[in-house]
Protein backbone atom coordinates (compact mmCIF):
# COMPACT_ATOMS: atom_id res chain seq x y z
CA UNK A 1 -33.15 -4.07 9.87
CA UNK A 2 -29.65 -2.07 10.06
CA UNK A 3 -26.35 -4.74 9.12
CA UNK A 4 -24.84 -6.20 11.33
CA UNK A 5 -21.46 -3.75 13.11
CA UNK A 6 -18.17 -4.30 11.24
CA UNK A 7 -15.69 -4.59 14.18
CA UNK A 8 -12.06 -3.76 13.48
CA UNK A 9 -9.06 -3.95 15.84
CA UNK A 10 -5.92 -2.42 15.68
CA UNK A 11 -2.89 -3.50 17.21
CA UNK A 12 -1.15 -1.04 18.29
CA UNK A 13 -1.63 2.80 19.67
CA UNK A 14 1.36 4.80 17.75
CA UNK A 15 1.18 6.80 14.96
CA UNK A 16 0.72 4.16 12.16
CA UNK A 17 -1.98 3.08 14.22
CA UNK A 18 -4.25 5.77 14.81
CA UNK A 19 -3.95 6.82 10.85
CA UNK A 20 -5.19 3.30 10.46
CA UNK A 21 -7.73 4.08 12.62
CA UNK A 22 -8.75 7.25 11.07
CA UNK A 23 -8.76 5.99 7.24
CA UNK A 24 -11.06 3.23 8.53
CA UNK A 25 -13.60 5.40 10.37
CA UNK A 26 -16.90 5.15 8.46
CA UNK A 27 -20.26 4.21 9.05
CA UNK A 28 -21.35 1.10 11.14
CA UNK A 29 -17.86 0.42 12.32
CA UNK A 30 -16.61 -0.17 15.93
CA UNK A 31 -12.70 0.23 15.75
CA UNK A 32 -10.59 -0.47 19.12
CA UNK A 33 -6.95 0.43 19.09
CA UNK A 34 -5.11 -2.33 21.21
CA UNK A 35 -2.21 -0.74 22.92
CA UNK A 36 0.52 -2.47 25.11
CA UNK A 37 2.01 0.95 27.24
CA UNK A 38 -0.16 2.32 30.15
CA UNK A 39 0.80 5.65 28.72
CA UNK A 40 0.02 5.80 25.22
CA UNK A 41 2.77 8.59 24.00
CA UNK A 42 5.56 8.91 21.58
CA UNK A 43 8.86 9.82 22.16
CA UNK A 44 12.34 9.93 19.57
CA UNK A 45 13.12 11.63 16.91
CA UNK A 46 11.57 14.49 14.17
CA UNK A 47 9.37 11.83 11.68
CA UNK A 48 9.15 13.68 7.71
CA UNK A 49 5.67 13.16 5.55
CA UNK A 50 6.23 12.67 2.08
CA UNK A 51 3.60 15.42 0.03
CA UNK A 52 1.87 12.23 -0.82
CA UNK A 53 1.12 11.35 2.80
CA UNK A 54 0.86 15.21 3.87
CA UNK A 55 -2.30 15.56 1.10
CA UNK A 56 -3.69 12.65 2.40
CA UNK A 57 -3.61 14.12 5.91
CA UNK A 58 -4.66 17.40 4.86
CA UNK A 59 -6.95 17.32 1.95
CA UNK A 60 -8.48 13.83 2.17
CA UNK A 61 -8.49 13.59 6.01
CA UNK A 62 -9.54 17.16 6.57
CA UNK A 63 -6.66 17.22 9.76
CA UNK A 64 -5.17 20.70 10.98
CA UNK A 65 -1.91 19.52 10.53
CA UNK A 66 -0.77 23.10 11.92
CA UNK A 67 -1.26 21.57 15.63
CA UNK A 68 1.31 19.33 15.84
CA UNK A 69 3.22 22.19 14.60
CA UNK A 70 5.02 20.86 11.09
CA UNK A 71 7.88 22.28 9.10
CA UNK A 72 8.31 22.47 5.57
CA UNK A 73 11.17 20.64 4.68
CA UNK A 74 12.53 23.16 1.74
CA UNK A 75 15.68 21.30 0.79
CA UNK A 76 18.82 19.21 1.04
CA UNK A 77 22.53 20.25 1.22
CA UNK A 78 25.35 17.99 1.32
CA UNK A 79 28.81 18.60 2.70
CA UNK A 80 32.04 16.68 2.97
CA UNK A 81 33.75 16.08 6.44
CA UNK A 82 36.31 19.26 5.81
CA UNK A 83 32.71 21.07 5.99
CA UNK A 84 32.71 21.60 2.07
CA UNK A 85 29.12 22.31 0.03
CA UNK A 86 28.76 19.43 -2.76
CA UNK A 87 25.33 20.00 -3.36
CA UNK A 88 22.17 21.52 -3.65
CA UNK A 89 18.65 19.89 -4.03
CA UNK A 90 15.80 22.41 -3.41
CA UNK A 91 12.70 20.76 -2.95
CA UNK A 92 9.89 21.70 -5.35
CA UNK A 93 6.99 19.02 -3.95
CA UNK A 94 4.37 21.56 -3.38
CA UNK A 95 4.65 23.11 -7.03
CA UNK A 96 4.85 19.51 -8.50
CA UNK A 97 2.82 17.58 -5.74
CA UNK A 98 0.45 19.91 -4.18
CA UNK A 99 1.67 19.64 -0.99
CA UNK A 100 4.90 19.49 0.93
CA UNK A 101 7.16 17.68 2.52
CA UNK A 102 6.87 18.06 6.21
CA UNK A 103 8.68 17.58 9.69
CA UNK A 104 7.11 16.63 12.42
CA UNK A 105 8.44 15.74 16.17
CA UNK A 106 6.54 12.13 16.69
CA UNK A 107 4.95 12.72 19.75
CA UNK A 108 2.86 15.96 18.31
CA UNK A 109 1.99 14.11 15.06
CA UNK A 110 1.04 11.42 17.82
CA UNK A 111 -0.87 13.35 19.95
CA UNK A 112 -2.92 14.70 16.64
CA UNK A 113 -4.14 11.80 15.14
CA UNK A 114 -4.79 10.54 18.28
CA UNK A 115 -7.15 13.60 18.92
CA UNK A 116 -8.54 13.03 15.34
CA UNK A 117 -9.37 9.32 15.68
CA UNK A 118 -10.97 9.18 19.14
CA UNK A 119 -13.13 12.84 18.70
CA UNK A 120 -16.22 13.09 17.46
CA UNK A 121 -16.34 15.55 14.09
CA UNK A 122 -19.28 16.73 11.96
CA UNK A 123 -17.22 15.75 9.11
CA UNK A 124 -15.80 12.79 9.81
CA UNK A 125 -18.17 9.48 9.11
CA UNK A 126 -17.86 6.94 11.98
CA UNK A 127 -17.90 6.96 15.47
CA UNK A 128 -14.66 7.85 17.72
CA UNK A 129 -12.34 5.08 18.47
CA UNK A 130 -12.06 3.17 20.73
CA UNK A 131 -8.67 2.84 22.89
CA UNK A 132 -7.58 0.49 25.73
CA UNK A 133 -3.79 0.72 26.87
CA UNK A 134 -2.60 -1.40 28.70
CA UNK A 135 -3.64 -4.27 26.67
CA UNK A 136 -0.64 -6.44 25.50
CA UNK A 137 -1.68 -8.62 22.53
CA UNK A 138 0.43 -12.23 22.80
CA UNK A 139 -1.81 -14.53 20.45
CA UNK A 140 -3.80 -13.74 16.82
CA UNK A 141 -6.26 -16.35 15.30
CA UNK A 142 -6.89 -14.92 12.19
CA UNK A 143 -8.82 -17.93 10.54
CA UNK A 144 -11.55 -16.75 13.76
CA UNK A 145 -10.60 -13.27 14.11
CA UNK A 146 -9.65 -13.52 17.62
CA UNK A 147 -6.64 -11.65 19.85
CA UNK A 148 -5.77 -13.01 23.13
CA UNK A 149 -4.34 -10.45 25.61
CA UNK A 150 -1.51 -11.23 27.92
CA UNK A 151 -4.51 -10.91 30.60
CA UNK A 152 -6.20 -14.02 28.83
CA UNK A 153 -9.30 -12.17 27.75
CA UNK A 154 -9.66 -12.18 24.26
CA UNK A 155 -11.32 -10.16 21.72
CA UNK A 156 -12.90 -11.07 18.24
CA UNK A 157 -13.29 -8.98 15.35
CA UNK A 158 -13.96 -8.86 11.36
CA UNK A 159 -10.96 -7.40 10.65
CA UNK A 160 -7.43 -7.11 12.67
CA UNK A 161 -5.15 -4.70 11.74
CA UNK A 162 -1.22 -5.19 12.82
CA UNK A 163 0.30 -1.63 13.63
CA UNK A 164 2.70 -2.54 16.81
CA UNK A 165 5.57 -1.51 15.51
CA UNK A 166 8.90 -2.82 13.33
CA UNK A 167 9.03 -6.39 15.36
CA UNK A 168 5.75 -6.69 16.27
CA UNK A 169 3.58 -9.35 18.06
CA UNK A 170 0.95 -8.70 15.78
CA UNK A 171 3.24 -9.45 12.53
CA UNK A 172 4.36 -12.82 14.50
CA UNK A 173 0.72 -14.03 14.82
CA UNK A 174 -0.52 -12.83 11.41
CA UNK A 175 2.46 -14.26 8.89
CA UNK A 176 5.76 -15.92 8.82
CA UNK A 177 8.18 -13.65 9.75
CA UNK A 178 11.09 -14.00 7.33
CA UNK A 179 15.33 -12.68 8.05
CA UNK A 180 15.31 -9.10 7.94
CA UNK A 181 18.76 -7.98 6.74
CA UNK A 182 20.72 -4.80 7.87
CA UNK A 183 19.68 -1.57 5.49
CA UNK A 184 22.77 -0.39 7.00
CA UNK A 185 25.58 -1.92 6.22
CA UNK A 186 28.69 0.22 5.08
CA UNK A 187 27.55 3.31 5.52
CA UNK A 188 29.17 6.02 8.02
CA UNK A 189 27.04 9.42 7.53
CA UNK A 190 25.28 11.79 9.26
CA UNK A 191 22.37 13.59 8.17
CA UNK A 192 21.12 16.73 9.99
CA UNK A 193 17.24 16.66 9.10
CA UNK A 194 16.36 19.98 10.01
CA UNK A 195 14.02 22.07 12.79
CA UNK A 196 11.21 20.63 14.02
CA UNK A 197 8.56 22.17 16.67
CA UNK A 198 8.70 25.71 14.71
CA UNK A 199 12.26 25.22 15.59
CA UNK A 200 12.29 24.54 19.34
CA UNK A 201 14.18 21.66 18.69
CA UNK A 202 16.33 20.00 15.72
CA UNK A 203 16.39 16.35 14.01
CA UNK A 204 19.89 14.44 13.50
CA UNK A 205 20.46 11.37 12.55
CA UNK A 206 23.31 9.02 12.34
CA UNK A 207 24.26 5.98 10.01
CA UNK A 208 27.00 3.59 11.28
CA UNK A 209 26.89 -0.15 10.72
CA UNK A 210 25.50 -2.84 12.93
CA UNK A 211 28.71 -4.27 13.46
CA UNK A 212 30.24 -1.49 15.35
CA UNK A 213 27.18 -1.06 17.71
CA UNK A 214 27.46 -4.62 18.68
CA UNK A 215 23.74 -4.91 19.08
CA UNK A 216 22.09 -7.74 20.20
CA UNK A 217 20.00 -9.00 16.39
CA UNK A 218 17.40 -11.27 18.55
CA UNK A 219 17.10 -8.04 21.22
CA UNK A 220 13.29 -6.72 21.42
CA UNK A 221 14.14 -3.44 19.29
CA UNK A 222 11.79 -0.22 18.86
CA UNK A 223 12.16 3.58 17.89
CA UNK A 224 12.86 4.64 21.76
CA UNK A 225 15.36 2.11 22.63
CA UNK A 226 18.52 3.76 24.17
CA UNK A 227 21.75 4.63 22.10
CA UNK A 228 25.20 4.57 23.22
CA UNK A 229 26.76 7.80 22.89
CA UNK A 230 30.86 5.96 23.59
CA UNK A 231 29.94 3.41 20.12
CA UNK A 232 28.70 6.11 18.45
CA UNK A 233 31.66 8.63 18.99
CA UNK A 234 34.07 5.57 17.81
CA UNK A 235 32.32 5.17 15.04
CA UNK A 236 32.65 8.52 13.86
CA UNK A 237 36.12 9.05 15.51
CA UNK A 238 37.74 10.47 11.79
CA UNK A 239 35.46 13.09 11.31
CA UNK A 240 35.90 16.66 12.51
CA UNK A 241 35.07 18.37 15.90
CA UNK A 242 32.25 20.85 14.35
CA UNK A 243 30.75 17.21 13.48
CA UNK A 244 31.47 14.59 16.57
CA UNK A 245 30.56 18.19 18.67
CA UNK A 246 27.01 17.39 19.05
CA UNK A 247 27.31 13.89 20.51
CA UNK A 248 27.01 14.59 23.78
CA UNK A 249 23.21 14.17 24.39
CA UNK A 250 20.84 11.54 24.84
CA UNK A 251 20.08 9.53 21.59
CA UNK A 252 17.70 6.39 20.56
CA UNK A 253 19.01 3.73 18.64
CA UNK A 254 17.03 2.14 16.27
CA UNK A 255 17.99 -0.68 13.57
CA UNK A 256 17.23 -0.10 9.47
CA UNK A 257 15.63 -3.60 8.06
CA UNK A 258 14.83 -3.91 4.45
C-alpha cells in the first residue's frame, strides 16, 4: 500500500515561491502555488544571486540559468559625487566559490523557475506544480493546516509555505508580526548595479531615507509599487548633473526593513 500524498502549499507565485516549489519537488508530493494576481509575472528591477544561491540553481537544481539570460557581476567601483574613483573591489566568487555572482532582470529569473517548477523533467523527482492565480489567501490555520481564500473555499495541506512577499498575508496568519524598522535611515547613495538582459537594459538603485519620501509606514508596500521621481530628485538635489541626469524615467519604490 503506497503512503499516503504529502500535500504542500505555497503562498505565493513570485520568485521565492516557485524556488520553494522546486527545492520541495520530490516523490509523493502534490505542491500548489497559491497566487493572488490573475497574471502571475514579475516586474521591477535587475535581482543579483549570491554564488551560493547561483550553485544551488545550477549544480544542485540542474536549471539552465542561461535562459533568463544572467550577467556575471565582475566587480564594484566606487566614486565620489565630483565623479572621482575611490575604489576597486574585483569580484573573485567563482575562483573562491565555484560559481558567480549573477544579475538577473526579475521577470526572466521569474519566468524560469516558473518553467522549471510546473514542467515535467526526466531529472527532476516529483510531479509539476501545481498553480492557481487568482487565489487571494486572507486566513491560515496552521494548528489544521488550512488556507481560506478570499472566495471562501479553503484548502488543507501538511505543510504551508509563506512566500507572498515582504508584508505578506501569509506571514500575518502564520506568526506575530513584530515593528520592522527602516534599513534606511541616513543614507543618501546611489548605486548603479550594472547590465542586465545581456545588456538590453541596466539596474540603478537609489538610497534616500524614509523621511524624505513621506511614505505612508501602514501603506500595503511591494517591489512594483510606484516611485516619485519630484521626492527623489529633492533628495538628491546636491549631487551633480551626470548623477540626478538619469532621473527622468519611471521607477518603483520599495522600503528596506531589517
Amino acid at each position: 500500500m503506497s503512503p499516503p500524498v504529502f500535500r504542500i502549499i505555497i503562498v505565493g507565485g513570485g520568485i521565492a515561491g516557485f524556488a520553494a516549489a522546486i527545492a520541495l519537488r520530490g516523490p509523493n508530493r502534490h505542491i500548489t502555488v497559491l497566487e493572488q494576481s490573475s497574471l502571475n509575472k514579475e516586474i521591477g528591477a535587475l535581482i543579483s544571486f549570491q554564488p551560493n544561491a547561483s550553485r544551488i540553481i545550477q549544480s544542485n537544481w540542474g536549471l539552465d540559468s542561461q535562459n533568463a539570460r544572467p550577467m556575471v557581476d565582475e566587480g564594484f567601483r566606487i566614486y565620489n559625487t565630483d565623479g572621482e574613483l575611490i575604489n576597486a573591489i574585483p569580484l573573485l566568487a567563482k575562483k573562491v566559490y565555484e560559481a558567480d555572482r549573477l544579475l538577473f532582470h526579475r521577470r526572466d529569473l521569474h519566468d524560469n523557475l516558473k518553467h522549471h517548477a510546473t514542467s515535467a523533467f526526466p531529472s527532476r523527482d516529483g510531479n509539476p506544480v501545481e498553480v492557481r492565480i487568482a487565489s487571494k489567501v486572507v486566513k491560515c490555520d496552521v494548528l489544521s493546516g488550512v488556507v481560506t481564500l478570499e472566495s471562501g473555499e479553503e484548502l488543507s495541506a501538511d505543510l504551508i509555505v509563506g512566500a507572498d512577499g515582504m508584508q505578506c498575508d501569509a506571514q500575518i496568519c502564520l506568526a506575530r508580526r513584530t515593528t520592522r524598522t527602516s534599513y534606511a535611515n541616513r543614507i543618501v547613495s546611489i548605486s548603479f548595479d550594472g547590465p542586465g538582459r545581456q545588456a538590453e537594459v541596466y539596474g540603478i538603485t537609489v538610497l534616500v531615507p524614509d523621511e524624505q519620501m513621506n511614505e505612508d509606514p501602514n501603506a500595503k508596500q511591494s517591489w512594483v509599487a510606484e516611485g516619485d521621481l519630484k521626492k527623489i530628485r529633492q533628495s538628491f538635489s546636491e549631487f551633480p548633473a551626470w548623477v540626478t541626469s538619469i532621473f527622468k524615467y519611471e521607477i518603483t519604490n520599495t522600503p528596506l526593513k531589517d
